[in-house]
Protein backbone atom coordinates (compact mmCIF):
# COMPACT_ATOMS: atom_id res chain seq x y z
CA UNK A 1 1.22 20.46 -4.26
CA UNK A 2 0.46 23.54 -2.31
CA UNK A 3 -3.28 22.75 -2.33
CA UNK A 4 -2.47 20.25 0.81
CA UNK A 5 0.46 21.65 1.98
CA UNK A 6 4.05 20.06 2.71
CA UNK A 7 2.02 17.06 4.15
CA UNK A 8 1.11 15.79 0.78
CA UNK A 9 5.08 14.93 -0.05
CA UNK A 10 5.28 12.48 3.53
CA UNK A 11 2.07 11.05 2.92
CA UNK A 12 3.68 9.88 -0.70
CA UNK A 13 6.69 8.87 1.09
CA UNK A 14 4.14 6.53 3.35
CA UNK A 15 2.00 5.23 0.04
CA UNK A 16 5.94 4.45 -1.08
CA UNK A 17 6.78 2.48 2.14
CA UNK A 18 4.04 0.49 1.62
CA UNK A 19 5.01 -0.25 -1.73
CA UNK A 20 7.51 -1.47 -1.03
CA UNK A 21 6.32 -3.40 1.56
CA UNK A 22 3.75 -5.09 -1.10
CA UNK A 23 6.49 -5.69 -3.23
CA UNK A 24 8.80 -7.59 -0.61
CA UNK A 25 6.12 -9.23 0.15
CA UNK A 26 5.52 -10.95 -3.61
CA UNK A 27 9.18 -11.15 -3.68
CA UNK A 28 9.58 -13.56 -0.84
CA UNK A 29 6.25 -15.76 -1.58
CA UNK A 30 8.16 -18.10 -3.24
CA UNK A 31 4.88 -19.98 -4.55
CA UNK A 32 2.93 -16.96 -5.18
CA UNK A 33 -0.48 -18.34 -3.03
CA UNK A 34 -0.81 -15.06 -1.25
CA UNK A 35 0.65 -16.09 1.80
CA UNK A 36 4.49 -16.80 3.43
CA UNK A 37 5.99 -18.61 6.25
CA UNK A 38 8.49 -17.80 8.86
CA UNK A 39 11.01 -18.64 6.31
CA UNK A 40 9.66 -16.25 3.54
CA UNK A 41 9.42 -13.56 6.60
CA UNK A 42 12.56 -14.40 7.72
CA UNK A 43 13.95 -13.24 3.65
CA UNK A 44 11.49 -10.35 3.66
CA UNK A 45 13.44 -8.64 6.97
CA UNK A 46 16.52 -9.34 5.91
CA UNK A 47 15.82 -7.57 2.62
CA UNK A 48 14.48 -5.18 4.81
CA UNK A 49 17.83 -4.03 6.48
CA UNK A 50 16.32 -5.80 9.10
CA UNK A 51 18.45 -8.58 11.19
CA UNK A 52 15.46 -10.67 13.23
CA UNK A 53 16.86 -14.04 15.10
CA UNK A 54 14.86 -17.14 14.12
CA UNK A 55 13.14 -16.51 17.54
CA UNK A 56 12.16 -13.10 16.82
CA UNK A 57 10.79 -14.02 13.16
CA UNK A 58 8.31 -16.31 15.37
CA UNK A 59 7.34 -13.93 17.11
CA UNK A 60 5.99 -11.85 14.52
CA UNK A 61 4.29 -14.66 12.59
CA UNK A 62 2.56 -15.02 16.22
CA UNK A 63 2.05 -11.48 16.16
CA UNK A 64 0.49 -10.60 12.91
CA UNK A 65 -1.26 -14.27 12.55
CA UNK A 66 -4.47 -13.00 13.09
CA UNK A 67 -6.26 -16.34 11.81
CA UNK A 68 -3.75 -18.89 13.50
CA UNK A 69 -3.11 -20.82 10.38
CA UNK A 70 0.57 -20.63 10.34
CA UNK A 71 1.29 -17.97 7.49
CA UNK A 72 1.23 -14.57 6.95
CA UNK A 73 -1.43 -13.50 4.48
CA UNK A 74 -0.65 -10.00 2.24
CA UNK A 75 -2.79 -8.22 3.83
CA UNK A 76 -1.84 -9.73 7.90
CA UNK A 77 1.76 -8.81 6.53
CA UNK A 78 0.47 -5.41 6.26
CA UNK A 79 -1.46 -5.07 9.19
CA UNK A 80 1.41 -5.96 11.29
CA UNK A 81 3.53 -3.26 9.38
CA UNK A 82 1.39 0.08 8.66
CA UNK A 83 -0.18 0.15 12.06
CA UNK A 84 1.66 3.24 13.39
CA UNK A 85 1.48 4.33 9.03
CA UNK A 86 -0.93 7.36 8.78
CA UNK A 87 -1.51 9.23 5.60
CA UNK A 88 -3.85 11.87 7.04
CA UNK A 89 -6.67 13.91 5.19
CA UNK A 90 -5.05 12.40 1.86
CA UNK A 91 -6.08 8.99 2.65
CA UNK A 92 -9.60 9.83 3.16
CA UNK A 93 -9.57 11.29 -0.43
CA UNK A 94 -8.19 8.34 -1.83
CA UNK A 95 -10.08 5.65 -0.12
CA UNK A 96 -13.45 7.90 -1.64
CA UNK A 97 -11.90 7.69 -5.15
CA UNK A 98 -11.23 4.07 -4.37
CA UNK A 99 -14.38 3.50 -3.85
CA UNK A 100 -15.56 5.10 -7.09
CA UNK A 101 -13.81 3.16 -8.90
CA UNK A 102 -14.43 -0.31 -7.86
CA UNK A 103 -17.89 0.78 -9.42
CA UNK A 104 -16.56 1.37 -12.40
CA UNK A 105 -14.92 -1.44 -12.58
CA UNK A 106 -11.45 -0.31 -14.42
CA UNK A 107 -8.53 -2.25 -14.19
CA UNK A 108 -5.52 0.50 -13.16
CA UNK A 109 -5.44 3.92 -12.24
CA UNK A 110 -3.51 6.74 -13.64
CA UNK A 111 -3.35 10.10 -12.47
CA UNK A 112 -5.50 11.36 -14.96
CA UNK A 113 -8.00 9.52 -13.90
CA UNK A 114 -7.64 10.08 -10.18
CA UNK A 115 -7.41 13.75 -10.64
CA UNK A 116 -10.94 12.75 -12.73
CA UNK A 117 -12.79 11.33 -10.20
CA UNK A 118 -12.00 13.45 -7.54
CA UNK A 119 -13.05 16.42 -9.68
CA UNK A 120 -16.95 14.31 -10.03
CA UNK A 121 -17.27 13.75 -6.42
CA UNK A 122 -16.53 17.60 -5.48
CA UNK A 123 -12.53 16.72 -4.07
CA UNK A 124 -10.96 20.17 -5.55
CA UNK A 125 -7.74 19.94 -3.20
CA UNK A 126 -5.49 17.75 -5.24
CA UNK A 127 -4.51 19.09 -8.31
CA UNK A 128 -3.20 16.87 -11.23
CA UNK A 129 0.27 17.47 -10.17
CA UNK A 130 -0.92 15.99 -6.87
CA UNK A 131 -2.70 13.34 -8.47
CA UNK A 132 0.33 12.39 -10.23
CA UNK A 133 2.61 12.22 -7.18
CA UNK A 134 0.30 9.96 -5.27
CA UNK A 135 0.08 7.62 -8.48
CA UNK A 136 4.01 7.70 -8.64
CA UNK A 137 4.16 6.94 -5.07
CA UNK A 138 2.04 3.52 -6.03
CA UNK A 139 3.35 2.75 -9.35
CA UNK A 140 5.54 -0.16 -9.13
CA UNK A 141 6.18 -0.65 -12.86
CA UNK A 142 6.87 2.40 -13.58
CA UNK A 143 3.82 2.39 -16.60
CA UNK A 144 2.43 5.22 -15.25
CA UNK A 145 -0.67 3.24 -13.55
CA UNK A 146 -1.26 1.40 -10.48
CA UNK A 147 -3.33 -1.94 -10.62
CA UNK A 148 -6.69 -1.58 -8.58
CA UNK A 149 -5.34 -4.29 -6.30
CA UNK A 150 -2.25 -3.02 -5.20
CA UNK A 151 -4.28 0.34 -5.09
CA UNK A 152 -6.60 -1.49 -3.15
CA UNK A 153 -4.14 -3.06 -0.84
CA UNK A 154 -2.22 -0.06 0.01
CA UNK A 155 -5.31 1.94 0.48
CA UNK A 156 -6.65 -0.78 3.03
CA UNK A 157 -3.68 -1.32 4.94
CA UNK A 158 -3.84 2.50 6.20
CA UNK A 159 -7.07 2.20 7.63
């Protein structure tokens, strides 16, 4: 990991918190439309470590509610919660690779093939130890892989 210094192990730590975020969030919508309400929100915190007062779980729906319709979509939920998040030169890297592989069209990425395409578009810093670290960081399964959505998702929410 020396390639990008001791930054590459906190920006991990941030593709983590997001994870984690994603994953609360499909944890507390209860009917799995891609959306929750001040209820769901209210669960989310709480597993969260978070204690928010009815009036303050408002509040953030009002907050993050960017389309007024009363719920939180994934990626609002996100929005409201990365905003200070910042994953510095590594994010760049993997919102390329991202990028490259929406072409392709695969379904999940390991860290074999992250450390692949970075290698075809010229990105030498990240070396496959790297590759797997920021893979781990994503891989909520533990199968070694992270789905192109949640990839996708995580990516997005840091920009």
């Amino acid at each position: 990991m020396a390639q990008l210094g001791s930054s590459l192990s906190a920006e991990t730590e941030t593709l983590s918190n997001v994870l984690s975020l994603v994953e609360a969030f499909r944890a507390f919508d209860s009917d799995n439309d891609g959306a929750i309400n001040a209820a769901e929100l209210g669960g989310i915190l709480s597993s969260l470590g978070y204690n928010a007062s009815e009036q303050d779980v408002r509040a953030m729906m009002r907050e993050g509610d960017a389309n007024k319709d009363g719920l939180l979509s994934m990626e609002e939920f996100l929005e409201m919660n990365t905003k200070d998040m910042e994953l510095g030169e590594l994010a760049n890297f993997l919102r390329t690779a991202f990028q490259a592989f929406e072409v392709e069209g695969d379904d999940a990425l390991t860290a074999a093939d992250l450390y692949e395409v970075m290698g075809n578009l010229g990105i030498d810093q990240l070396s496959l130890e790297d590759c797997q670290s920021v893979i781990a960081s994503m891989d909520a399964d533990g199968d070694g892989a992270v789905s192109l959505e949640d990839f996708r998702l995580i990516i997005n929410s840091l920009f």
